[in-house]
C-alpha atoms as a PDB file:
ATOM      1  CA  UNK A   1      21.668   8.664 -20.659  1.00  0.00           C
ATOM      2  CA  UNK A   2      19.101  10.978 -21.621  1.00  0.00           C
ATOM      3  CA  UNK A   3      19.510  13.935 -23.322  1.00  0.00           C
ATOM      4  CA  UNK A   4      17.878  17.594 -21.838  1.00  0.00           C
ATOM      5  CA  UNK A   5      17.322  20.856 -23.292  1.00  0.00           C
ATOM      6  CA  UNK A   6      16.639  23.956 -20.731  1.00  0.00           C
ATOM      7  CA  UNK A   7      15.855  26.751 -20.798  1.00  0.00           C
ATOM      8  CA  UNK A   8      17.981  29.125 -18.405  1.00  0.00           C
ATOM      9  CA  UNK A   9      16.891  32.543 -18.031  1.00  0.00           C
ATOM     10  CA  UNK A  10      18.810  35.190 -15.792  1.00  0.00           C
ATOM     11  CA  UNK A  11      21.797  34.525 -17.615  1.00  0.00           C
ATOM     12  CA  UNK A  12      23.625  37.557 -18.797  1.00  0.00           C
ATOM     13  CA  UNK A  13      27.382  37.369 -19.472  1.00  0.00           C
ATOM     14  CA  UNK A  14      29.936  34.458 -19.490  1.00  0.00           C
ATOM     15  CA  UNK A  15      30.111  34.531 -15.943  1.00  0.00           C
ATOM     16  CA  UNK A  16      26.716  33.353 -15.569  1.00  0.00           C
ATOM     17  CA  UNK A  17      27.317  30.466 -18.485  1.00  0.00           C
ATOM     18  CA  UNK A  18      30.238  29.434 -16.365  1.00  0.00           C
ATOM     19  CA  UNK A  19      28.469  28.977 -12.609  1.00  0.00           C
ATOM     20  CA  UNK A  20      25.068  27.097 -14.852  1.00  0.00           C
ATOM     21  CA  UNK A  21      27.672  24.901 -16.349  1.00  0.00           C
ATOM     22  CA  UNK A  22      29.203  24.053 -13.184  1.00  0.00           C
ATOM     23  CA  UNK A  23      25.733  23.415 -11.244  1.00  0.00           C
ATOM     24  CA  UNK A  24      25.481  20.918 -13.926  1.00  0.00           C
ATOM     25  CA  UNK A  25      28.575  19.125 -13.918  1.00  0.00           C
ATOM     26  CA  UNK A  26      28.845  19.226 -10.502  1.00  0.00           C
ATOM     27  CA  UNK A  27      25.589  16.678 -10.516  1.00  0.00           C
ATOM     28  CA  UNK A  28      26.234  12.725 -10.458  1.00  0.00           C
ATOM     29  CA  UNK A  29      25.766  11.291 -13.757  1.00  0.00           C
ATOM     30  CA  UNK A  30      26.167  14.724 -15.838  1.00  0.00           C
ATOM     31  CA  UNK A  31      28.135  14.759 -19.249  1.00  0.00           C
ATOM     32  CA  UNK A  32      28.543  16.815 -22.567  1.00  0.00           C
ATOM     33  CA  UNK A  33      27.221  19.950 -20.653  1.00  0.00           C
ATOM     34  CA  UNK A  34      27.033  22.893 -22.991  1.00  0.00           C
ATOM     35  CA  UNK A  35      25.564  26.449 -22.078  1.00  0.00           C
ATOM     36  CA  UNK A  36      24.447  29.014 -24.537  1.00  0.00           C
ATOM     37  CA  UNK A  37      24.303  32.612 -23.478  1.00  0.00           C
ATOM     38  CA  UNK A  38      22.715  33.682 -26.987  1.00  0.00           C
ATOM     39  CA  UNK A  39      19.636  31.045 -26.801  1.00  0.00           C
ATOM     40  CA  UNK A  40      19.948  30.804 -22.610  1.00  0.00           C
ATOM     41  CA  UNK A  41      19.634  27.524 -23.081  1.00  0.00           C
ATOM     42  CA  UNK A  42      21.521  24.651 -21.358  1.00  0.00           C
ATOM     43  CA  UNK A  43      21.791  21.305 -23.302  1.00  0.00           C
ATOM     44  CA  UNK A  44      23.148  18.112 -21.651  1.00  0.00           C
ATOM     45  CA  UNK A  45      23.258  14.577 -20.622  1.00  0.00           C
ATOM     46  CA  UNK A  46      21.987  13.133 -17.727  1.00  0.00           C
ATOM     47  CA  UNK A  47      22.279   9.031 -16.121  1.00  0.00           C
ATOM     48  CA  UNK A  48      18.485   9.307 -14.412  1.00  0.00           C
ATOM     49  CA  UNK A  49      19.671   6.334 -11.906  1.00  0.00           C
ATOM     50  CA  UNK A  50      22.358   8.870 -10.792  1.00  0.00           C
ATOM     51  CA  UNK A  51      19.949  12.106 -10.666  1.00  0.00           C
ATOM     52  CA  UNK A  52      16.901  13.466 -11.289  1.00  0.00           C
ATOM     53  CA  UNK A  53      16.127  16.528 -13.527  1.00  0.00           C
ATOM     54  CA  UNK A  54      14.579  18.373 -10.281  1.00  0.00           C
ATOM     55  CA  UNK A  55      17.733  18.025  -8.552  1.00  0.00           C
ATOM     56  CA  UNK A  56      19.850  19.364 -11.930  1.00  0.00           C
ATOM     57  CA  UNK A  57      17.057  22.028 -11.750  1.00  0.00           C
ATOM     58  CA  UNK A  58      17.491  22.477  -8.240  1.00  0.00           C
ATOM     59  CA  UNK A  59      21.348  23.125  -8.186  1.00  0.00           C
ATOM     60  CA  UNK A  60      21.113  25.302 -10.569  1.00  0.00           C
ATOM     61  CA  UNK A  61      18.659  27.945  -9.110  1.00  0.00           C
ATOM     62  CA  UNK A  62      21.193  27.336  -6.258  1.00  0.00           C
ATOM     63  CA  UNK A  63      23.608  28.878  -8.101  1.00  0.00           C
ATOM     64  CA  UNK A  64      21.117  31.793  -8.891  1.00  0.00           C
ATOM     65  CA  UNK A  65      19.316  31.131 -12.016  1.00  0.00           C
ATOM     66  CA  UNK A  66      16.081  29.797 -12.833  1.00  0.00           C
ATOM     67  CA  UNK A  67      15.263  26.640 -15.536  1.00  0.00           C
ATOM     68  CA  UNK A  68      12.765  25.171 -17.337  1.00  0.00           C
ATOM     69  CA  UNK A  69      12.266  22.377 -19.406  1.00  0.00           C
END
């Protein structure tokens, strides 16, 4: 597992924490997921045999949000 700090920006209310956090967790190989609205910053766990970052990265602009390592 490797650990990843992003940053998340278009965030603005618990709302938006909530649909980031699920992008994540919704990925294969995802744990300890953990959103912060103050920092918009998303800090998690990923297996790299199960995803890549892109695709994290990619699910969540799906949602509606842009990240960056």
């Amino acid at each position: 597992m490797e650990k990843v700090i992003l940053g998340v920006s278009d965030m603005s209310c618990q709302h938006c924490v909530m649909r980031v956090a699920k992008a994540i967790s919704g990925q294969p190989g995802t744990a300890d997921v953990q959103v912060d609205l103050d920092s918009k910053q998303a800090t998690f766990q990923y297996d790299p045999a199960q995803a890549t970052l892109d695709d994290i990265v990619a699910a969540i602009a799906k949602a509606g949000y842009t990240a960056q390592p």
